[in-house]
C-alpha atoms as a PDB file:
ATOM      1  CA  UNK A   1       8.252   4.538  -7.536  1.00  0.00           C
ATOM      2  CA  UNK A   2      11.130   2.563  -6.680  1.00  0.00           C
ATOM      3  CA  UNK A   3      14.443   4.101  -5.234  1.00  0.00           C
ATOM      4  CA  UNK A   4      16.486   3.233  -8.324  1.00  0.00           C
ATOM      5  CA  UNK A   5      14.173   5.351 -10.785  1.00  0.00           C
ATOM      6  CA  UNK A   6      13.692   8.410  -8.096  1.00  0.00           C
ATOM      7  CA  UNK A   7      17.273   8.608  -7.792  1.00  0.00           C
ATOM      8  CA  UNK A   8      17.585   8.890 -11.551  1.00  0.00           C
ATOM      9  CA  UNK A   9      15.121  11.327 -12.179  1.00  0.00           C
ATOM     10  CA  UNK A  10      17.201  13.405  -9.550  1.00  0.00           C
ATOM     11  CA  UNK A  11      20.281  12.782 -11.446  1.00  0.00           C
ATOM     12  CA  UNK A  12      18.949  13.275 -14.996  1.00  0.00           C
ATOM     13  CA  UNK A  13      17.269  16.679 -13.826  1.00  0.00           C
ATOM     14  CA  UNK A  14      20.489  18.276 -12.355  1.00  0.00           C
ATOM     15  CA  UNK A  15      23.503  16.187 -14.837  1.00  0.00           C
ATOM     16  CA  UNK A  16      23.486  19.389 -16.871  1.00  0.00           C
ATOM     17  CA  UNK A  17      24.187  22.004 -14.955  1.00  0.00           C
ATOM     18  CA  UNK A  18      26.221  19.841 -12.899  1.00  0.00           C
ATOM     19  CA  UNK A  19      28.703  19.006 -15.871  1.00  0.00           C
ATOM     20  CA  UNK A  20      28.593  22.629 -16.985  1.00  0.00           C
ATOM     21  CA  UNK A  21      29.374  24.168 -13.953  1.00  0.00           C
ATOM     22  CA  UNK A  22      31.854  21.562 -12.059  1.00  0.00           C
ATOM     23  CA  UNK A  23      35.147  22.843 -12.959  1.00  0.00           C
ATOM     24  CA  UNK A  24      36.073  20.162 -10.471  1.00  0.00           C
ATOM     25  CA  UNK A  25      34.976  16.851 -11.444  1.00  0.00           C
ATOM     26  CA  UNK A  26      35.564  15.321  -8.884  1.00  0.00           C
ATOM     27  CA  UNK A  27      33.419  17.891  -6.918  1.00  0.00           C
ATOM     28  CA  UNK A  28      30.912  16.400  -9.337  1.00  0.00           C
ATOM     29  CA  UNK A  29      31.172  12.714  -8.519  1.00  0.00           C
ATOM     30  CA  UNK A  30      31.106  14.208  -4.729  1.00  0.00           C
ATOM     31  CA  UNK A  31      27.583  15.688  -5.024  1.00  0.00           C
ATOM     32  CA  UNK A  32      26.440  12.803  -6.419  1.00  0.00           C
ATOM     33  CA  UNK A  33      27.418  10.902  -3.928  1.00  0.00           C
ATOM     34  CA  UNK A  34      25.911  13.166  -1.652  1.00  0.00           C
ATOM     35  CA  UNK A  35      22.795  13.030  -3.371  1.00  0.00           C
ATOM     36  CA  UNK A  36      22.391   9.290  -3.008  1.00  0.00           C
ATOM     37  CA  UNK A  37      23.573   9.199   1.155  1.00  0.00           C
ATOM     38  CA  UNK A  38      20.755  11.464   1.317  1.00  0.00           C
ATOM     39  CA  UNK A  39      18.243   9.320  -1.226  1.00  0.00           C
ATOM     40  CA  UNK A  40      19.355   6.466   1.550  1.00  0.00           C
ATOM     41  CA  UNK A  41      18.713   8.234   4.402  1.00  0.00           C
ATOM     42  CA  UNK A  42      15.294   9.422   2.932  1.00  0.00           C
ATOM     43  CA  UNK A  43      14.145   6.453   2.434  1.00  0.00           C
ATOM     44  CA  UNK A  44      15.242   4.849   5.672  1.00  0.00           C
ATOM     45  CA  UNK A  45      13.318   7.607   7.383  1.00  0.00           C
ATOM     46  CA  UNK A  46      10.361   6.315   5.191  1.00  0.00           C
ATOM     47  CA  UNK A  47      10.491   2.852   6.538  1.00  0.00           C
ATOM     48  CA  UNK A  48      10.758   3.654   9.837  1.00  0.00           C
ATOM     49  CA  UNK A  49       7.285   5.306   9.026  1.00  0.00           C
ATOM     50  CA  UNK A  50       5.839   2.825   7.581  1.00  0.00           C
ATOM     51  CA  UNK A  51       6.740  -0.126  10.265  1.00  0.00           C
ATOM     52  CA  UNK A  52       4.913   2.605  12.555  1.00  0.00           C
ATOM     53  CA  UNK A  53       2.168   2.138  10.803  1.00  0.00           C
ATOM     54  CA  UNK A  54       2.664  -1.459  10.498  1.00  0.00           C
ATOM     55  CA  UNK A  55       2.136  -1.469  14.273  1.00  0.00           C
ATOM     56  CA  UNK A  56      -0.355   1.082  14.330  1.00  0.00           C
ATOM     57  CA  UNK A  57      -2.859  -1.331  12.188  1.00  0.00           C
ATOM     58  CA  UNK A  58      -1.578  -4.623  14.320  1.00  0.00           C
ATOM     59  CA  UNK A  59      -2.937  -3.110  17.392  1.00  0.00           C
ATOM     60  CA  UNK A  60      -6.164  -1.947  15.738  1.00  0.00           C
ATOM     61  CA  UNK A  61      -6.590  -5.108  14.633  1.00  0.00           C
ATOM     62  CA  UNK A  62      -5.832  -6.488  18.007  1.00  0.00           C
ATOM     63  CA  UNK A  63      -8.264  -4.521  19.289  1.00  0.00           C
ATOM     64  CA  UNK A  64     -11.047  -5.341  16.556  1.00  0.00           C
ATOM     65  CA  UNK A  65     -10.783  -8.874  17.385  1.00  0.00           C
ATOM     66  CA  UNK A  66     -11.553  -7.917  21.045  1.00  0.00           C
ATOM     67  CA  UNK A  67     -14.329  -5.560  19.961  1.00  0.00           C
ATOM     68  CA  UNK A  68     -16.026  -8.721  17.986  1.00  0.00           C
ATOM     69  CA  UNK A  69     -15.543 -11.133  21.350  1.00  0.00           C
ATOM     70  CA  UNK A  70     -17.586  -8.604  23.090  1.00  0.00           C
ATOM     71  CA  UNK A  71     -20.529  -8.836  20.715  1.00  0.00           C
ATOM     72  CA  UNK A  72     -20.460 -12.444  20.888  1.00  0.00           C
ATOM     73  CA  UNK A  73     -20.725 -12.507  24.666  1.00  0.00           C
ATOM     74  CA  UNK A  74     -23.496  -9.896  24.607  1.00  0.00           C
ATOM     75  CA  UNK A  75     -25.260 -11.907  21.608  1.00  0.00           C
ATOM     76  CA  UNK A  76     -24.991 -14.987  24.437  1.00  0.00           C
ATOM     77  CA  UNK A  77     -26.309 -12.643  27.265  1.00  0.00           C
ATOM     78  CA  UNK A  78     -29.195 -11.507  25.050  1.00  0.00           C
ATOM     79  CA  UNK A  79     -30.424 -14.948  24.165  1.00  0.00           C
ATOM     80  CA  UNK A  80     -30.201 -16.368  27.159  1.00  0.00           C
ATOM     81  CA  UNK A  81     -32.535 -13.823  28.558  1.00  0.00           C
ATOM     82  CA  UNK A  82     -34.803 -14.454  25.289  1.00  0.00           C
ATOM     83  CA  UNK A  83     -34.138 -11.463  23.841  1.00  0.00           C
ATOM     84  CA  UNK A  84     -33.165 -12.848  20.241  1.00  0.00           C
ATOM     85  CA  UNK A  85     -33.654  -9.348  18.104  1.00  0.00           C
ATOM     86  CA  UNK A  86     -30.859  -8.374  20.304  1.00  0.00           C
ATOM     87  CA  UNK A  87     -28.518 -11.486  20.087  1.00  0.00           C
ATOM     88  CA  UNK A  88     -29.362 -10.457  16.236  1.00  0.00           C
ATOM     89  CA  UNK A  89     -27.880  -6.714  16.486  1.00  0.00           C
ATOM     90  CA  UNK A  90     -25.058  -8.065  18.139  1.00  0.00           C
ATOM     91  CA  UNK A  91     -24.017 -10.469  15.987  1.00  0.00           C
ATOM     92  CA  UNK A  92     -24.531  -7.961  13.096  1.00  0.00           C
ATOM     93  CA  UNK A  93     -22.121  -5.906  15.264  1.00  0.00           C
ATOM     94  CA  UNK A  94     -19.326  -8.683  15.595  1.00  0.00           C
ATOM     95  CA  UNK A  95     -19.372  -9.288  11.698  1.00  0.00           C
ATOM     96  CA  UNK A  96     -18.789  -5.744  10.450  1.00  0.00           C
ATOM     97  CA  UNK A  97     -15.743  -5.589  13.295  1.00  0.00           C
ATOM     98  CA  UNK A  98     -14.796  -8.957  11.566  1.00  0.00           C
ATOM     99  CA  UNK A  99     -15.245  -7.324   7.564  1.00  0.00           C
ATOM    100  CA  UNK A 100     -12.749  -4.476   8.962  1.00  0.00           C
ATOM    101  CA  UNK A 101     -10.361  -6.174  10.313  1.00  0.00           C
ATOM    102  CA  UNK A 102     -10.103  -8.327   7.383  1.00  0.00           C
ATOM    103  CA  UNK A 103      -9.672  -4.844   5.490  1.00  0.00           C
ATOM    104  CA  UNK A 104      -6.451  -4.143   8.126  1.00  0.00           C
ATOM    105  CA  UNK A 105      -5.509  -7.866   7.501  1.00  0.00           C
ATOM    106  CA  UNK A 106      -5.093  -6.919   3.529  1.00  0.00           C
ATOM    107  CA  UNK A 107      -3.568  -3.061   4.468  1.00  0.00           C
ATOM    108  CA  UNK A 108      -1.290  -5.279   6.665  1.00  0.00           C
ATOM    109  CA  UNK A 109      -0.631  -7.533   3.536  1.00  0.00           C
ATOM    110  CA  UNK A 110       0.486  -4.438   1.294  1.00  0.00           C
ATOM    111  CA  UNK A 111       2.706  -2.911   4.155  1.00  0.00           C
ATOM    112  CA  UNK A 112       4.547  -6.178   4.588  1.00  0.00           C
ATOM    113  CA  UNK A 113       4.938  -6.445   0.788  1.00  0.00           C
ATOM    114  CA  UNK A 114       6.544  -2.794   0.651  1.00  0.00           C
ATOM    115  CA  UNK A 115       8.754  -3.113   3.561  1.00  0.00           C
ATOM    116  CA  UNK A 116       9.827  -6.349   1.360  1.00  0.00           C
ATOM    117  CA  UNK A 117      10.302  -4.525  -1.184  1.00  0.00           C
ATOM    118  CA  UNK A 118      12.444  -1.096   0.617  1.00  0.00           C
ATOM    119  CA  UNK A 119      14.617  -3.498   2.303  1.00  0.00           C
ATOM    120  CA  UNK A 120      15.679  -4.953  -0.998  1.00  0.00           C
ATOM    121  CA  UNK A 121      16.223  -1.823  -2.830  1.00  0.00           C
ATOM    122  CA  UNK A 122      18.069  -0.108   0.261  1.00  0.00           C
ATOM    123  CA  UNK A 123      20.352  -2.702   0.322  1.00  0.00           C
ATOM    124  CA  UNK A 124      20.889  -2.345  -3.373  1.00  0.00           C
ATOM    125  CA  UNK A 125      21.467   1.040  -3.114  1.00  0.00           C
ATOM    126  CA  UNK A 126      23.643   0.652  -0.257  1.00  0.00           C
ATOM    127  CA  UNK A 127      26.040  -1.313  -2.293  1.00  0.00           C
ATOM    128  CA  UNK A 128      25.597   1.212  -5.277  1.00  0.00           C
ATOM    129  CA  UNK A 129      26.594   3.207  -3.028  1.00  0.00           C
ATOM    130  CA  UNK A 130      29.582   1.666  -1.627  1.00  0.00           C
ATOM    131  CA  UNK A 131      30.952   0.967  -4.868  1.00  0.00           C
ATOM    132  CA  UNK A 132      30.403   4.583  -5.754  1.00  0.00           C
ATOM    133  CA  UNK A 133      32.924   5.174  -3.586  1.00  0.00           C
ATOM    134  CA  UNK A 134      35.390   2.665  -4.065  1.00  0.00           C
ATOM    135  CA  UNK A 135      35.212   3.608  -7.661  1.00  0.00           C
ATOM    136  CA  UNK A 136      35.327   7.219  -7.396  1.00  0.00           C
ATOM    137  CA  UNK A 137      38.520   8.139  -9.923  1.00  0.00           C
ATOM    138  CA  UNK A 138      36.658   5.705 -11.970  1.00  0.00           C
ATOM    139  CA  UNK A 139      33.238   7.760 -12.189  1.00  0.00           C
ATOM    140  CA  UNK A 140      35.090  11.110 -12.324  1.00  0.00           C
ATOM    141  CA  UNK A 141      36.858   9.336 -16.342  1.00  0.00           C
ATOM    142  CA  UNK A 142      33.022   8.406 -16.891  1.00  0.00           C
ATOM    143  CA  UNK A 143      31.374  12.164 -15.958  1.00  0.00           C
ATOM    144  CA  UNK A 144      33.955  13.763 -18.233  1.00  0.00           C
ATOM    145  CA  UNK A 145      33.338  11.571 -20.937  1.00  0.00           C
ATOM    146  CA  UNK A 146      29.753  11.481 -20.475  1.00  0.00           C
ATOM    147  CA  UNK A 147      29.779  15.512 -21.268  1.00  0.00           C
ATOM    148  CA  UNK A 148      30.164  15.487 -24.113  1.00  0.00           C
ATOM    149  CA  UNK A 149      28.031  12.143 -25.752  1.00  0.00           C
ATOM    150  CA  UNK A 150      24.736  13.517 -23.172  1.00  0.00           C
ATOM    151  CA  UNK A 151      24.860  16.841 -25.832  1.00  0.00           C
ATOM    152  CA  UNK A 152      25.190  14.843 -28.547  1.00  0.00           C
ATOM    153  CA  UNK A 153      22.171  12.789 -27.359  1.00  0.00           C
ATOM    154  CA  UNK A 154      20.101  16.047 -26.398  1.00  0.00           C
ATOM    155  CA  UNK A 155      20.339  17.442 -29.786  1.00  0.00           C
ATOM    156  CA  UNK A 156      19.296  13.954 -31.289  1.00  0.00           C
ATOM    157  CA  UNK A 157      16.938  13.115 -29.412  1.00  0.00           C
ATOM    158  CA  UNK A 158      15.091  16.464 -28.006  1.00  0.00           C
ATOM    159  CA  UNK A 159      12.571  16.177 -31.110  1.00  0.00           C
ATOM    160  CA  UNK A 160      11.504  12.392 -30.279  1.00  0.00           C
ATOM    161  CA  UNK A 161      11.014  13.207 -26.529  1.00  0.00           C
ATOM    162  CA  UNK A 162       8.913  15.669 -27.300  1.00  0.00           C
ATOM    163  CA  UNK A 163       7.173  13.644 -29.957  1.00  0.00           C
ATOM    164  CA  UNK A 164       6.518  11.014 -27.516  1.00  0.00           C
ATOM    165  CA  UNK A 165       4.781  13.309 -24.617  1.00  0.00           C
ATOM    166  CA  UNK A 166       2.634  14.338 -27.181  1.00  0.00           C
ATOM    167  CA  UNK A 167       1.312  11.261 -27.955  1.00  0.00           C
ATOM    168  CA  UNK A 168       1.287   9.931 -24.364  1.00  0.00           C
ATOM    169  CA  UNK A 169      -1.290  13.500 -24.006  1.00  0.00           C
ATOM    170  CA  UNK A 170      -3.157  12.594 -26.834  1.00  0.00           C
ATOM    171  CA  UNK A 171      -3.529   8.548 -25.362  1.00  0.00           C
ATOM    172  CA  UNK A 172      -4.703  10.290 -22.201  1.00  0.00           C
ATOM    173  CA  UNK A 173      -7.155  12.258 -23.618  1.00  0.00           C
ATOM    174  CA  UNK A 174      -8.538   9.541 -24.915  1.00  0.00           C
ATOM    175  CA  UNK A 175      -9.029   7.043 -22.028  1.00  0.00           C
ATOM    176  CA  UNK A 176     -10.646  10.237 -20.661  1.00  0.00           C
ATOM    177  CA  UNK A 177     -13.267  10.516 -22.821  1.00  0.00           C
ATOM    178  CA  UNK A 178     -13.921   6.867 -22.629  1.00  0.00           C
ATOM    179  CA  UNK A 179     -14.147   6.712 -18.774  1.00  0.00           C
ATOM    180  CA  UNK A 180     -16.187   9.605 -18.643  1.00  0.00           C
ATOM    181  CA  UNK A 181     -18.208   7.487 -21.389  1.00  0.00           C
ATOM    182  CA  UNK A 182     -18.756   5.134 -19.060  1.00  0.00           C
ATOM    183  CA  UNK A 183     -19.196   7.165 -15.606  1.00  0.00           C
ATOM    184  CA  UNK A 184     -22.128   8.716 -17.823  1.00  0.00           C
ATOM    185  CA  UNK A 185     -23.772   5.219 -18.656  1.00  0.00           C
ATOM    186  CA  UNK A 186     -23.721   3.990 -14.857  1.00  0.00           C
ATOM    187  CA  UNK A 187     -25.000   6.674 -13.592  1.00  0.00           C
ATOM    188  CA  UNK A 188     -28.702   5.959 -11.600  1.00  0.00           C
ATOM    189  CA  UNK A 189     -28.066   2.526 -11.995  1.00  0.00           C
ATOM    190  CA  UNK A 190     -28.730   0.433  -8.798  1.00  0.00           C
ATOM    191  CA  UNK A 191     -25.579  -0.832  -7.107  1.00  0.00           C
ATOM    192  CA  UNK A 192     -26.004  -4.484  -7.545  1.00  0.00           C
ATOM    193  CA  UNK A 193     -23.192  -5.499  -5.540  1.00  0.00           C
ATOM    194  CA  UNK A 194     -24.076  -3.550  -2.791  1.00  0.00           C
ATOM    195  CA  UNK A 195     -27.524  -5.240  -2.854  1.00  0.00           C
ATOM    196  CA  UNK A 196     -25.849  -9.091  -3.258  1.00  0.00           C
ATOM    197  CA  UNK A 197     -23.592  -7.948  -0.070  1.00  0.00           C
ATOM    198  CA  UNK A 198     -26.590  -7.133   1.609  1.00  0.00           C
ATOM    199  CA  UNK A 199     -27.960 -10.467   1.339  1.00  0.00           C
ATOM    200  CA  UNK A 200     -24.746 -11.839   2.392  1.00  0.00           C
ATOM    201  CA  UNK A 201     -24.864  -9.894   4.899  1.00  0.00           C
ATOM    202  CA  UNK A 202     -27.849 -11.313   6.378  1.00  0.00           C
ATOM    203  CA  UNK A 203     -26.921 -14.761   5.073  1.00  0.00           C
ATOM    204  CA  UNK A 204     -23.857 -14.570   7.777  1.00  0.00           C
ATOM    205  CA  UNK A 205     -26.154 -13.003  11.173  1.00  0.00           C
ATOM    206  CA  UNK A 206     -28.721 -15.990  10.465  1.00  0.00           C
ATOM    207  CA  UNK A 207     -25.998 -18.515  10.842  1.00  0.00           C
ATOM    208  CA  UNK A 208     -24.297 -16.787  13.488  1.00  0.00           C
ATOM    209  CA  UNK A 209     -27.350 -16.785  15.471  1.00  0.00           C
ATOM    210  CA  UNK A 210     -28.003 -20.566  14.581  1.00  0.00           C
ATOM    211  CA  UNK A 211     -24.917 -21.641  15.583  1.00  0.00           C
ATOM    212  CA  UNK A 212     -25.774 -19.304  18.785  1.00  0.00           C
ATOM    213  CA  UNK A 213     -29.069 -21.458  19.246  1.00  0.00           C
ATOM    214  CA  UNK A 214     -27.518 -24.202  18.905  1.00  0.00           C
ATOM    215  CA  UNK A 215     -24.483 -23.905  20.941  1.00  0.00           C
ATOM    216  CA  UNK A 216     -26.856 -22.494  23.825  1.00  0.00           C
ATOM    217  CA  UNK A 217     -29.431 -25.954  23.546  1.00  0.00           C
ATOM    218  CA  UNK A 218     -26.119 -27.776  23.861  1.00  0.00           C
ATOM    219  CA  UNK A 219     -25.326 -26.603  27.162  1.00  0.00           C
ATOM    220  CA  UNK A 220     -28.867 -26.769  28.468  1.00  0.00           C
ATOM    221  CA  UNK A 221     -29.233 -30.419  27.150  1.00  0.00           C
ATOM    222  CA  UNK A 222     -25.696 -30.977  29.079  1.00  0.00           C
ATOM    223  CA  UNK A 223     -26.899 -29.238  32.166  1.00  0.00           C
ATOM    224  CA  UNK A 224     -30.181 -31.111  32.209  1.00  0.00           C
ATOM    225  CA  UNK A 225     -28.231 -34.492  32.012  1.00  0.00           C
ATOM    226  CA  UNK A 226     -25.899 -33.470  34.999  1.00  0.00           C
ATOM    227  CA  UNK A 227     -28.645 -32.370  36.756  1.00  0.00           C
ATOM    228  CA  UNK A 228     -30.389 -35.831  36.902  1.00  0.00           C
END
């Protein structure tokens, strides 16, 4: 949920009893001011958290990478001492450190993408803000006047909003019947993409341990030629 539409579900849950009870209006247009300083500072607080965990996943990754080197050079040791079902293990070792930290590289992805995204909306709330303030007789005309045409539009429109939850209910009692529908159908059915990932799996630890081969004839071949 962006800023914009938590800050207005704030507003919109406390606007009545705010214009009742505000004999003050400008005491009004104060504590709404408030309220957004402390949306701001919220969601500030929030960021900070998530570049945390920004760097928290960079150094896991860091370290995955360093993980997977290590399984490489063991894969080397065991195959140069002939032991090939353990250059195998190894290598099946290095390439599930490599699947997970392609899973932190996409986490990574969707942190940067929502950091994007704060910074934008702080900003735009920081100039709501600021013009909050600048405007404040201003907002104090539009809170008086807005009194009295937000009862107007209760009474009109109290009916349809309850019309429409109703039918948003009935919409979701429907896509619950057909997911549980289809939950029902799948179940005992073999995983077939687990199965083709298998494969895949084993597709990626034969070439890894060709290229091993290969790369270790190469340097035997090239230290054979020195040596002559």
């Amino acid at each position: 949920m962006g800023i914009f539409s938590r800050f207005s579900d704030i507003i919109n849950a406390n606007i009545n009893s705010m214009l009742d009870n505000a004999e003050d209006p400008e005491k009004m247009v104060r504590l709404i001011i408030q309220e957004m300083e402390e949306t701001l500072v919220e969601v500030r607080t929030n960021s900070a958290r998530i570049i945390a965990d920004k760097k928290e996943l960079t150094r896991r990754s860091a370290w995955l990478a360093r993980q997977a080197g290590d399984w490489e050079q063991k894969a080397e040791l065991a195959m140069s001492k002939g032991r090939e079902d353990l250059a195998r293990a190894a290598l099946g070792e290095k390439l599930k450190l490599e699947d997970r930290r392609a899973e932190l590289g996409e986490e990574l992805q969707q942190i940067e993408t929502s950091l994007d995204a704060l910074n934008d909306e702080i900003g735009q709330l920081q100039l709501k803000l600021n013009e909050a303030k600048n405007r404040q007789n201003a907002i104090v005309v539009r809170q008086k006047s807005a009194r009295s045409r937000l009862k107007i539009r209760e009474q009109v429109q109290r009916s349809a909003v309850k019309e429409t939850l109703s039918r948003f209910e009935q919409y979701e009692r429907k896509l619950d019947d057909l997911e549980s529908q289809v939950e029902a159908y799948d179940l005992g059915r073999p995983d077939l993409a687990d199965e083709i990932d298998q494969l895949s799996k084993k597709a990626d630890i034969d070439n890894e341990l060709d290229q091993l081969k290969k790369r270790m004839k190469d340097a035997k071949l090239e230290t054979d030629s020195s040596g002559e």
